[in-house]
PDB file of N, CA and C in Angstrom:
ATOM      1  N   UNK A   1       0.839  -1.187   0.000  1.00  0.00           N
ATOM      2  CA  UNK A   1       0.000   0.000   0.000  1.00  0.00           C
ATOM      3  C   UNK A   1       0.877   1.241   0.000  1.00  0.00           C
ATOM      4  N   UNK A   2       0.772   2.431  -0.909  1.00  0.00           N
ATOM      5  CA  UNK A   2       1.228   3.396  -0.994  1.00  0.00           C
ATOM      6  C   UNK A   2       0.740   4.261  -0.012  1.00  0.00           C
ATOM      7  N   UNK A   3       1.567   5.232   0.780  1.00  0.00           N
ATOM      8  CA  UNK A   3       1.016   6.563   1.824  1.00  0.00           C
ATOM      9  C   UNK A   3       1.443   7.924   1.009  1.00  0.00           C
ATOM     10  N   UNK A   4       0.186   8.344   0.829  1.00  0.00           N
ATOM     11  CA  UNK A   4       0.858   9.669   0.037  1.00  0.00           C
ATOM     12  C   UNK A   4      -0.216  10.716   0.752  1.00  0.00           C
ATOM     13  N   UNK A   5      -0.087  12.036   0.238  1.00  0.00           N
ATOM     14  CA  UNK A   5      -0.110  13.418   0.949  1.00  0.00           C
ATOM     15  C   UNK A   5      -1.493  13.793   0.377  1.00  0.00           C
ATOM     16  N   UNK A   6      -1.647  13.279  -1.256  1.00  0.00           N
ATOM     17  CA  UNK A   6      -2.830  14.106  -1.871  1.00  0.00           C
ATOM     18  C   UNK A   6      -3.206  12.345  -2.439  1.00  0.00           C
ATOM     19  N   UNK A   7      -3.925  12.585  -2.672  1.00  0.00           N
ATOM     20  CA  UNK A   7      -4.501  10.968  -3.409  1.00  0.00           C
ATOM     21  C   UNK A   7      -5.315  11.077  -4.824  1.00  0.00           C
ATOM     22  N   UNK A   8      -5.440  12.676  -4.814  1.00  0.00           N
ATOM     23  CA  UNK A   8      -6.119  12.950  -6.334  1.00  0.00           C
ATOM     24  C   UNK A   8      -5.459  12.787  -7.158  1.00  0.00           C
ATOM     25  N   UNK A   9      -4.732  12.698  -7.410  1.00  0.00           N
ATOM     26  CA  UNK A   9      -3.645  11.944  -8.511  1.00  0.00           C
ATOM     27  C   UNK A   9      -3.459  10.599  -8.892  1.00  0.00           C
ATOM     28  N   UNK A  10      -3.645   9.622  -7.876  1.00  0.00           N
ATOM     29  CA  UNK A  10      -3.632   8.299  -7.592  1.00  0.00           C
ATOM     30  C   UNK A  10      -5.716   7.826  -8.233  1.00  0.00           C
ATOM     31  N   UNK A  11      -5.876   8.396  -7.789  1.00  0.00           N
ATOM     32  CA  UNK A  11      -7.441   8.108  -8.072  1.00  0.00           C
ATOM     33  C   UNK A  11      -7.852   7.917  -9.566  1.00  0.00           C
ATOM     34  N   UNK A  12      -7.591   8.644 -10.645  1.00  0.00           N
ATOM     35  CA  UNK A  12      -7.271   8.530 -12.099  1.00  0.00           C
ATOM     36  C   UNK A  12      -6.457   7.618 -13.219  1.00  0.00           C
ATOM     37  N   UNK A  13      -5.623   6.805 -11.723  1.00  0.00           N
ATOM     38  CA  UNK A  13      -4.990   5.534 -12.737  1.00  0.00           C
ATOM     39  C   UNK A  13      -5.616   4.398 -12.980  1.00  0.00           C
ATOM     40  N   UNK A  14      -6.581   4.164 -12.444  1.00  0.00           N
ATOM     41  CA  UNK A  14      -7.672   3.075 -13.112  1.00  0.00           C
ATOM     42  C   UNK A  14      -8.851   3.527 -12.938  1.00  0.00           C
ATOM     43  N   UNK A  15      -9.903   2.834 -13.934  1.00  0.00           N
ATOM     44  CA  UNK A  15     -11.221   3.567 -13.594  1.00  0.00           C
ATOM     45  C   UNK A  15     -11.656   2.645 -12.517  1.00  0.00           C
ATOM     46  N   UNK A  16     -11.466   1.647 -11.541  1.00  0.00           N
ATOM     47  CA  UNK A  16     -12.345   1.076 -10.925  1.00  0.00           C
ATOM     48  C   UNK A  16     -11.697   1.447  -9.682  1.00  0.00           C
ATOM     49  N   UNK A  17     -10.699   2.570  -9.194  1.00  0.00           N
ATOM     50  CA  UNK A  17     -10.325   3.085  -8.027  1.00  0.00           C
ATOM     51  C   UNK A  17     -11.797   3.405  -7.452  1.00  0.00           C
ATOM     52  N   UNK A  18     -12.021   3.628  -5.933  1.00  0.00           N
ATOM     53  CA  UNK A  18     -12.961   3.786  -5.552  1.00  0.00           C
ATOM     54  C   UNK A  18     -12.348   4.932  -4.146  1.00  0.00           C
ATOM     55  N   UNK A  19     -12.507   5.885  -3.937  1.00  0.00           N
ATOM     56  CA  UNK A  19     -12.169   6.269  -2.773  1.00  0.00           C
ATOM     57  C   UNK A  19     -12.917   5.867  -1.812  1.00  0.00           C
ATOM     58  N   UNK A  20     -12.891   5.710  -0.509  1.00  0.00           N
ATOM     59  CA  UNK A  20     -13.337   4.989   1.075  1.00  0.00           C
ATOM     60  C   UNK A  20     -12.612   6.229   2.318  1.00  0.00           C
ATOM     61  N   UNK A  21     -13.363   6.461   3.089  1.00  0.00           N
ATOM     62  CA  UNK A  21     -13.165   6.688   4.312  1.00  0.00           C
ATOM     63  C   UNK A  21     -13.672   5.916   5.140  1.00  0.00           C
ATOM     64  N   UNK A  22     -12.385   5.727   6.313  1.00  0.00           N
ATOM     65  CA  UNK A  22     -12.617   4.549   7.286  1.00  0.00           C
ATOM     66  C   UNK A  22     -11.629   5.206   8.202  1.00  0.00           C
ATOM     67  N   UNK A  23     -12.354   5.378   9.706  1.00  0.00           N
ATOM     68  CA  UNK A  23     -12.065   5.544  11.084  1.00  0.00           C
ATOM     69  C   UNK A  23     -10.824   6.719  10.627  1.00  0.00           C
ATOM     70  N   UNK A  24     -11.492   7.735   9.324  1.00  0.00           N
ATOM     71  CA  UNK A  24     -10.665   9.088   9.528  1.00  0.00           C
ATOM     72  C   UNK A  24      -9.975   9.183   8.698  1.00  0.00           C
ATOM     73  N   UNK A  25      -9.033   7.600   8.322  1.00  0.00           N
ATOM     74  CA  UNK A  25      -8.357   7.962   6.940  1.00  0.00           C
ATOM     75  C   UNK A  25      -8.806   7.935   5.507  1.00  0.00           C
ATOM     76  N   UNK A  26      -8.350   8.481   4.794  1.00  0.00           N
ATOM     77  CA  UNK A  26      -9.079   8.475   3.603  1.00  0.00           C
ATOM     78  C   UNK A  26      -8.122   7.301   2.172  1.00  0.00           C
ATOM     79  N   UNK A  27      -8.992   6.371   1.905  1.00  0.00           N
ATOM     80  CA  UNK A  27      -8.230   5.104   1.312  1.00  0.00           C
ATOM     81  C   UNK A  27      -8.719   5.083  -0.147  1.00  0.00           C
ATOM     82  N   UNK A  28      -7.492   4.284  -1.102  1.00  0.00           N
ATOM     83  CA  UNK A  28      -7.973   4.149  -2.510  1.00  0.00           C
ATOM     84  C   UNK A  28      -8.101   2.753  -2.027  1.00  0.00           C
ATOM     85  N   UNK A  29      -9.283   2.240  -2.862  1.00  0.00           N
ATOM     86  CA  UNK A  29      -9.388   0.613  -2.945  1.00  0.00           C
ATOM     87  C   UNK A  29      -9.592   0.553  -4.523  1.00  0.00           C
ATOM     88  N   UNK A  30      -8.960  -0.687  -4.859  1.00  0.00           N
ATOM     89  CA  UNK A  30      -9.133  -1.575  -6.344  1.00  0.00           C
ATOM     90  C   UNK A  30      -9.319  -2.833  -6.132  1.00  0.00           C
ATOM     91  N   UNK A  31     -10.871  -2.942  -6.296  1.00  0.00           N
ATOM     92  CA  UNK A  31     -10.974  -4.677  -6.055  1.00  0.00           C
ATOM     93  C   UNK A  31     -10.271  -5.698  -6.970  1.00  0.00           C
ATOM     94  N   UNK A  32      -9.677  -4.974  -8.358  1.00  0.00           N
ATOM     95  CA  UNK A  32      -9.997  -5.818  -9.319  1.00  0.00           C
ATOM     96  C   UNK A  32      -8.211  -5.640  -9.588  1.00  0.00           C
ATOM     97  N   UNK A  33      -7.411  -4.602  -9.089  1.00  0.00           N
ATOM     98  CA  UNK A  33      -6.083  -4.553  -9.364  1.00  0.00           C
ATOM     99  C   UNK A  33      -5.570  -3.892  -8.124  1.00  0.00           C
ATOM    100  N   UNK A  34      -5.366  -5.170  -7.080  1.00  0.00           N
ATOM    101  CA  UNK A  34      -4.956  -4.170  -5.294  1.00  0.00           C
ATOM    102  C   UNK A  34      -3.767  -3.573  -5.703  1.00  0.00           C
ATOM    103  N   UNK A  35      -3.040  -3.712  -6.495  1.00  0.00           N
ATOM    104  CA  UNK A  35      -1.503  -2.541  -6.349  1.00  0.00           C
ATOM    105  C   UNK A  35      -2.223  -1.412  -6.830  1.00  0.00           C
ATOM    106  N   UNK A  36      -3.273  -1.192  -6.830  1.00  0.00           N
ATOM    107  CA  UNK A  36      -3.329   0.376  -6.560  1.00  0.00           C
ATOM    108  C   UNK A  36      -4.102   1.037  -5.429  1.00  0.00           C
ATOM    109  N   UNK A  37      -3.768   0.144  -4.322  1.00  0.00           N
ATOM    110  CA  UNK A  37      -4.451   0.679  -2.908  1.00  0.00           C
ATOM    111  C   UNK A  37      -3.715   2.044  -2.696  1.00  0.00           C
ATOM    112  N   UNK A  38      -3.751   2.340  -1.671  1.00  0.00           N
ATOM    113  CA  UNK A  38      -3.436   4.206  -0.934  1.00  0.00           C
ATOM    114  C   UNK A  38      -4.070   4.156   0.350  1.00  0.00           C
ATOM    115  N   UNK A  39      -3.244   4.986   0.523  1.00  0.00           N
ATOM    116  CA  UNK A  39      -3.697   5.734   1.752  1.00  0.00           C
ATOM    117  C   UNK A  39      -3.424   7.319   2.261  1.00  0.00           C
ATOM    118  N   UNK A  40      -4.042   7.980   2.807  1.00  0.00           N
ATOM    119  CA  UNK A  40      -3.651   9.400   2.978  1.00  0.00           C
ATOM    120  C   UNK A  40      -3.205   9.618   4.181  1.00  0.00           C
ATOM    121  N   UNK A  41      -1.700   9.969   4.339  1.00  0.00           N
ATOM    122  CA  UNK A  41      -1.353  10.031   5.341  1.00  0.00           C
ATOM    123  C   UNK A  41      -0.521  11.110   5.697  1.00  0.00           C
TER     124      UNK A  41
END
């Protein structure tokens, strides 16, 4: 999982990124290709 600062950038490399907030942080999920998870940190 990548930790990065802005995640709008990350969000545009596949179309099936989904952004998620969970207990505050804000997460990329890809069900269908996980190397493009995230996190905002």
């Amino acid at each position: 999982m990548k930790i990065k600062n802005s995640l709008k950038a990350l969000m545009g490399r596949h179309r099936e990124n989904r952004m998620v907030r969970r207990r505050g942080r804000v997460y990329i999920i890809n069900k269908r290709n996980p190397r493009f998870k995230a996190r905002q940190g």
